[in-house]
N, C-alpha and C. Protein backbone atom coordinates (compact mmCIF):
# COMPACT_ATOMS: atom_id res chain seq x y z
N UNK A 1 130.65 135.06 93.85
CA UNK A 1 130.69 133.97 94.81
C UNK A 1 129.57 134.22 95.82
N UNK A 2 128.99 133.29 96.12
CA UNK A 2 127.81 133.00 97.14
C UNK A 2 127.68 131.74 98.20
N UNK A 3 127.70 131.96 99.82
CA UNK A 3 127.25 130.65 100.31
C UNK A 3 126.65 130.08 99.68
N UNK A 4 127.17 128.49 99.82
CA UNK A 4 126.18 127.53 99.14
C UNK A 4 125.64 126.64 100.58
N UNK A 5 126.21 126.08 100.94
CA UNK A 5 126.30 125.19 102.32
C UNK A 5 126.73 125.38 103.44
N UNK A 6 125.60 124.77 104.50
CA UNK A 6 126.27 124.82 105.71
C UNK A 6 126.52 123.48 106.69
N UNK A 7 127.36 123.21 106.73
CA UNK A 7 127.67 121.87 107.64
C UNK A 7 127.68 122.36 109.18
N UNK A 8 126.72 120.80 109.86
CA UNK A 8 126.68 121.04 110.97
C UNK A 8 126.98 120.04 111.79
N UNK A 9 127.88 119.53 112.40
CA UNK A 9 128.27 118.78 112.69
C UNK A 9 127.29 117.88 114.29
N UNK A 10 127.29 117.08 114.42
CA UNK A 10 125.93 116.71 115.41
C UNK A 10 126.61 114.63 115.46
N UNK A 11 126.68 114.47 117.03
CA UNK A 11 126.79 112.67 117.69
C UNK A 11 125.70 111.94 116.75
N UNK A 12 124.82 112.11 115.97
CA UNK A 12 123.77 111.12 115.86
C UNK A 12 122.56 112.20 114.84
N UNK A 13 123.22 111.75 113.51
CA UNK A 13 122.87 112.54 112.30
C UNK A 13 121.19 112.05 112.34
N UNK A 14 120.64 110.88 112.78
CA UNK A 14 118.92 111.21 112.24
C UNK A 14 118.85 112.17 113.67
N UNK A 15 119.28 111.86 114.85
CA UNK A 15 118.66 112.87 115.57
C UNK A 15 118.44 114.40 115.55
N UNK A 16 119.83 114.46 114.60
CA UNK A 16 120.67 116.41 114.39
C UNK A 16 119.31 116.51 113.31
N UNK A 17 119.19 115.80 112.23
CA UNK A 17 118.24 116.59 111.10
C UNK A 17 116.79 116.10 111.46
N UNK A 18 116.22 115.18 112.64
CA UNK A 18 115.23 115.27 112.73
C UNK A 18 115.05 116.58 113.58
N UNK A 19 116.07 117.26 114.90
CA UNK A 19 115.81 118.42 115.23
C UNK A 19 115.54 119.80 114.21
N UNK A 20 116.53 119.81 113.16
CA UNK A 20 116.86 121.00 112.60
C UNK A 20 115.43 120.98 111.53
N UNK A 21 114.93 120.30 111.23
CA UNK A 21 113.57 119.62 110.48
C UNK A 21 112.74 120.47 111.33
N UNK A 22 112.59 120.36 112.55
CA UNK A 22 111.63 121.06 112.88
C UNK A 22 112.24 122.25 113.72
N UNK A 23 113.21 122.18 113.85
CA UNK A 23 113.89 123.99 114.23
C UNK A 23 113.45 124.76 112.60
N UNK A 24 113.69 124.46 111.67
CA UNK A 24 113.57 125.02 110.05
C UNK A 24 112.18 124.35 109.84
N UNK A 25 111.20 124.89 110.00
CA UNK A 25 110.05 123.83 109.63
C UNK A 25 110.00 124.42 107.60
N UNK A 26 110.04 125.61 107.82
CA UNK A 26 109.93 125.84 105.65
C UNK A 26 110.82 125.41 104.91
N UNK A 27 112.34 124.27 105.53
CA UNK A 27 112.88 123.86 104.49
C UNK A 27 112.47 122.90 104.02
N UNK A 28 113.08 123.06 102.99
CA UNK A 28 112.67 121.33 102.21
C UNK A 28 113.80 120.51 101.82
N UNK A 29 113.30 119.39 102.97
CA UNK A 29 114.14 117.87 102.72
C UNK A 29 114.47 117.07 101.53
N UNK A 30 116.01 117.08 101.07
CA UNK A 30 116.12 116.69 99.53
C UNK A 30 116.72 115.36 100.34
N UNK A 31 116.26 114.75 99.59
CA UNK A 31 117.19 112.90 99.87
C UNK A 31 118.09 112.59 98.91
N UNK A 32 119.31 112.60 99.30
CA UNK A 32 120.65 112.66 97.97
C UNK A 32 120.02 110.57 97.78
N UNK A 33 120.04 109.64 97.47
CA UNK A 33 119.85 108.65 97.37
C UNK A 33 121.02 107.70 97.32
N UNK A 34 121.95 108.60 96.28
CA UNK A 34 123.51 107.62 96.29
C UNK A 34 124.25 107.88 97.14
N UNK A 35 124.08 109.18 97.84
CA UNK A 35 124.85 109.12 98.50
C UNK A 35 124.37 108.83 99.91
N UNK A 36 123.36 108.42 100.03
CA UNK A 36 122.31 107.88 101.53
C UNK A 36 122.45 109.09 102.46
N UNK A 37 122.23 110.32 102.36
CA UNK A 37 122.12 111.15 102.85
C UNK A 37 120.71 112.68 102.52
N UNK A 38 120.75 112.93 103.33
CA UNK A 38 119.62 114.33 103.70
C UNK A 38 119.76 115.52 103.82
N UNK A 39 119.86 116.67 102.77
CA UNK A 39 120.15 117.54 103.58
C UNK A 39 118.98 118.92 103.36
N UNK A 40 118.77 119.90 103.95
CA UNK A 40 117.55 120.53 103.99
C UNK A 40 117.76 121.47 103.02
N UNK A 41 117.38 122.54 102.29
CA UNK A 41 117.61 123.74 101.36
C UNK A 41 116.44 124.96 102.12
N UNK A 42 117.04 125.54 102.65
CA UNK A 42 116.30 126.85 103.32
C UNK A 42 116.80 128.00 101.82
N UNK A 43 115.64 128.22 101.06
CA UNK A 43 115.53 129.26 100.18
C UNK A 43 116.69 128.91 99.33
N UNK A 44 117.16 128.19 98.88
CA UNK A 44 118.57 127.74 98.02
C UNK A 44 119.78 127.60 98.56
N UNK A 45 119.39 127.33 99.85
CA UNK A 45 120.98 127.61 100.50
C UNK A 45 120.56 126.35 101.58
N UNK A 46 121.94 125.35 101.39
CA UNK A 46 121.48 123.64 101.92
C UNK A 46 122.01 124.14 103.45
N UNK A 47 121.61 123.36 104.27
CA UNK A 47 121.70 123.01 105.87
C UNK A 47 122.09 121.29 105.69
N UNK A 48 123.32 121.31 105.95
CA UNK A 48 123.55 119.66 105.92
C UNK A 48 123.96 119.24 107.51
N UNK A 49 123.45 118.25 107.93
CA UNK A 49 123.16 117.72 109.01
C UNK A 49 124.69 116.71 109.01
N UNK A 50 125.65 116.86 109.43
CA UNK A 50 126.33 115.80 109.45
C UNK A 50 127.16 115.39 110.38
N UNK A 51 127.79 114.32 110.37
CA UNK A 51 128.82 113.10 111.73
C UNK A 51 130.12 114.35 112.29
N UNK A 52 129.26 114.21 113.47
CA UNK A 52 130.81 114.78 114.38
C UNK A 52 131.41 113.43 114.39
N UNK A 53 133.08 113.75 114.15
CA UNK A 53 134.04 113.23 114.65
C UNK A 53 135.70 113.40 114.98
N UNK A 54 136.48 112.99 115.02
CA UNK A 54 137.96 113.70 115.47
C UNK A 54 138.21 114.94 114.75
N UNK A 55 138.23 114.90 113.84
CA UNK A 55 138.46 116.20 112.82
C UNK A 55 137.70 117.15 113.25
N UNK A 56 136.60 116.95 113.03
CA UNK A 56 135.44 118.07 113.86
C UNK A 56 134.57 117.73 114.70
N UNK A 57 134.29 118.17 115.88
CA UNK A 57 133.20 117.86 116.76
C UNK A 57 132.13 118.63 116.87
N UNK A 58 131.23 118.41 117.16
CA UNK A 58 130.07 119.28 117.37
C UNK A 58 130.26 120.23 118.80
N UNK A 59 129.35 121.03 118.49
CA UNK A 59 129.84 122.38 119.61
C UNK A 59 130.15 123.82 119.22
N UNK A 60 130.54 124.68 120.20
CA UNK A 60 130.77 126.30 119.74
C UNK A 60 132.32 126.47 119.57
N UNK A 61 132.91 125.87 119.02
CA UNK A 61 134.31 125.91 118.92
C UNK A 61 134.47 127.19 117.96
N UNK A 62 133.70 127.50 117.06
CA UNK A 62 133.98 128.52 115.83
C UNK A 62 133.09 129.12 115.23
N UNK A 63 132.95 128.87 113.91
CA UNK A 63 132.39 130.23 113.60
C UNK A 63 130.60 130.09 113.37
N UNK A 64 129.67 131.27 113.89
CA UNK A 64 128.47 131.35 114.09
C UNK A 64 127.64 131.63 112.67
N UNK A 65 127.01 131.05 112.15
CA UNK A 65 126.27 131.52 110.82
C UNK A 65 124.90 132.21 111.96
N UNK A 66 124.59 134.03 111.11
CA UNK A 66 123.68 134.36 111.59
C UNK A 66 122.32 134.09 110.56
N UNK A 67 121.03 133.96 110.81
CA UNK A 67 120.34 133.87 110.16
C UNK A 67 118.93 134.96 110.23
N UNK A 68 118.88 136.26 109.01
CA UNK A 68 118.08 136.98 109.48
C UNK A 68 115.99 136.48 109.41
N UNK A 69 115.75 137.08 110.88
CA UNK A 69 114.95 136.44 110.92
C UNK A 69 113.75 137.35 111.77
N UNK A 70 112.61 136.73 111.81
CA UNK A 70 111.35 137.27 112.80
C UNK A 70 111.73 136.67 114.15
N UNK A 71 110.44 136.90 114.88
CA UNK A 71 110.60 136.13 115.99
C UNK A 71 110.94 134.96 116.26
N UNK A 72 111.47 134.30 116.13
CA UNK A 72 111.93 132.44 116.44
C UNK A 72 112.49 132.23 117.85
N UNK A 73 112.82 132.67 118.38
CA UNK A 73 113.87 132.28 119.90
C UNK A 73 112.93 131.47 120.14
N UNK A 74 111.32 131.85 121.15
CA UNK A 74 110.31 130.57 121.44
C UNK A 74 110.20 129.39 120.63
N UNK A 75 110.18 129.70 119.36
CA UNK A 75 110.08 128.07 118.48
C UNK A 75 111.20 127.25 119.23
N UNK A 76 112.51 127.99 118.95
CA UNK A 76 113.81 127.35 118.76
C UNK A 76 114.22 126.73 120.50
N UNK A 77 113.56 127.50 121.55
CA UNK A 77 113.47 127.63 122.89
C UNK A 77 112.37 126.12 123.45
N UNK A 78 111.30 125.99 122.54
CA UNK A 78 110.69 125.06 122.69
C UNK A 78 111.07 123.64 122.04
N UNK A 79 111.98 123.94 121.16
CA UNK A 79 112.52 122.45 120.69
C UNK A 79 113.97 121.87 121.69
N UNK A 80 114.23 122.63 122.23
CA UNK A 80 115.23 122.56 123.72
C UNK A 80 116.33 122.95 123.12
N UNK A 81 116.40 124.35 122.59
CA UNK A 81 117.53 124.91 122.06
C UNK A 81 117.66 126.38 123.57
N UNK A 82 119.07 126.73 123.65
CA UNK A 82 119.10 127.90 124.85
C UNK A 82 119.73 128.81 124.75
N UNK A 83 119.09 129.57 125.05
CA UNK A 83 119.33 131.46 124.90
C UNK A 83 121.27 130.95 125.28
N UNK A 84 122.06 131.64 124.39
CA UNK A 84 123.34 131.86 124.75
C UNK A 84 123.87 132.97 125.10
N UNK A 85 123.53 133.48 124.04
CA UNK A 85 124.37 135.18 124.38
C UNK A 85 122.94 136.35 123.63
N UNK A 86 122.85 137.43 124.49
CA UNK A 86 121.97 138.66 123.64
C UNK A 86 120.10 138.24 124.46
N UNK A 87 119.48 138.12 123.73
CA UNK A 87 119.82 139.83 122.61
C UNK A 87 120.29 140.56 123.14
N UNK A 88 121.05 141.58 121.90
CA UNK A 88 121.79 142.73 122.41
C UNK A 88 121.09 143.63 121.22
N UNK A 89 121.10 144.91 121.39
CA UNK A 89 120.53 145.59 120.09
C UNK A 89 121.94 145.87 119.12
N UNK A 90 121.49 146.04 117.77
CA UNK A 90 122.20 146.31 116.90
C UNK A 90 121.58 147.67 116.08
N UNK A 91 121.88 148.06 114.71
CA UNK A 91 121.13 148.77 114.08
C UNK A 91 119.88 148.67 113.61
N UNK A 92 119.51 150.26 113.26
CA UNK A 92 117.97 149.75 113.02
C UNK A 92 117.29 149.25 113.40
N UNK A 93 117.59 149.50 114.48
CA UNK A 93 116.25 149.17 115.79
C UNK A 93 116.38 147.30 116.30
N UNK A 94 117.52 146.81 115.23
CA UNK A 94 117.24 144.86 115.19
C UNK A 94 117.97 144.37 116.33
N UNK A 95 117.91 143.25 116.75
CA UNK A 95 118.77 142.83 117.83
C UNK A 95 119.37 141.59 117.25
N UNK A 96 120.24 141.18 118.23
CA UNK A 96 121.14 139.56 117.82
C UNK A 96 121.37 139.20 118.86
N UNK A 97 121.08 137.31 118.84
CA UNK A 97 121.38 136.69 119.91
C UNK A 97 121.70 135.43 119.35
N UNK A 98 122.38 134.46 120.37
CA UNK A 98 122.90 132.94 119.70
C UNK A 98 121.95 132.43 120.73
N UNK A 99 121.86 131.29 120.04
CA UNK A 99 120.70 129.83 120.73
C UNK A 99 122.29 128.47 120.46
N UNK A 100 121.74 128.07 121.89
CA UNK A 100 122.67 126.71 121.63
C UNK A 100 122.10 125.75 121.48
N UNK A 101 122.20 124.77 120.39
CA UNK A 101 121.00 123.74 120.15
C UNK A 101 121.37 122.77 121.03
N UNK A 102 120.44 121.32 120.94
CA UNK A 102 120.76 120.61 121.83
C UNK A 102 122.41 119.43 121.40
N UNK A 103 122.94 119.83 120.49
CA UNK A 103 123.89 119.07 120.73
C UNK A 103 125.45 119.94 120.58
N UNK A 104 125.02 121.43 120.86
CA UNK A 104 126.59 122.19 121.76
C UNK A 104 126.58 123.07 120.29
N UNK A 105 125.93 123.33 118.97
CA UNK A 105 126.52 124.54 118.37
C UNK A 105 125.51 125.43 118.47
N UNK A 106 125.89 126.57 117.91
CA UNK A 106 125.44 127.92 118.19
C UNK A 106 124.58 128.22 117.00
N UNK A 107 123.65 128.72 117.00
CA UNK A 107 122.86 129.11 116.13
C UNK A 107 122.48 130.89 115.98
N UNK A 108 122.95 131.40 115.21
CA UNK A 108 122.96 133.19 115.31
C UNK A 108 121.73 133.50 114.61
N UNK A 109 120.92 134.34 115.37
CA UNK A 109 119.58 135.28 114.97
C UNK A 109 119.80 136.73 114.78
N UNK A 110 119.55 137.02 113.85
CA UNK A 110 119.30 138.65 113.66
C UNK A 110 118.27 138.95 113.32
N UNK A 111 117.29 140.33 114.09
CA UNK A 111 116.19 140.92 113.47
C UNK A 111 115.76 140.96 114.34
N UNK A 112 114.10 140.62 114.69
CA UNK A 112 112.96 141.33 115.62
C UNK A 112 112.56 140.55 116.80
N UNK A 113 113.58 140.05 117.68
CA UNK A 113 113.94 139.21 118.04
C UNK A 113 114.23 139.70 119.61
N UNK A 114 113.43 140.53 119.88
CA UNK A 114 113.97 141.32 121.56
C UNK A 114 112.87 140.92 122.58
């Protein structure tokens, strides 16, 4: 068994995947057609952009997907995403910190990132 998907819940789905489009600038945008939807594939593993509503809302209510990585905080800092928690160091010299994007969820970084 392997992640396949990640749902992200966001008020106003072209706005959520036109952000995450350029928060992820190396994924690539698949257009489902029947089902009138978009969702991104970072290295085989989809980022789906989709409708907050009663059931789920957008925000830090739960659980954080970390994503290991280089430097990004400034990219992610310049698309109006904000330092939440960290860096804090971890092993091997790496650190971890969450970014809150602009519509309330958390985004987890691990790696070279201090």
């Amino acid at each position: 068994m392997k992640p396949a998907a990640l749902l992200i819940h966001v008020p106003d789905v072209d706005l959520g995947l036109k952000w995450y489009q350029e928060a992820f600038p190396l994924a690539k945008s698949v257009r489902l057609q029947h089902f009138d939807f978009t969702t991104l594939n970072v290295n085989g593993f989809l980022v789906e952009i989709v409708q907050a509503d009663e059931k789920v809302s957008e925000g830090k209510q739960g659980t954080v997907l970390y994503w290991l990585v280089d430097e990004v905080v400034r990219h992610l800092e310049a698309l109006g995403a904000k330092l939440y928690r960290g860096p804090i160091p971890i092993e091997d010299g790496l650190f971890m910190c969450q970014l809150e994007d602009p519509f309330g969820n958390l985004i987890g970084l691990r790696g070279l990132i201090s």
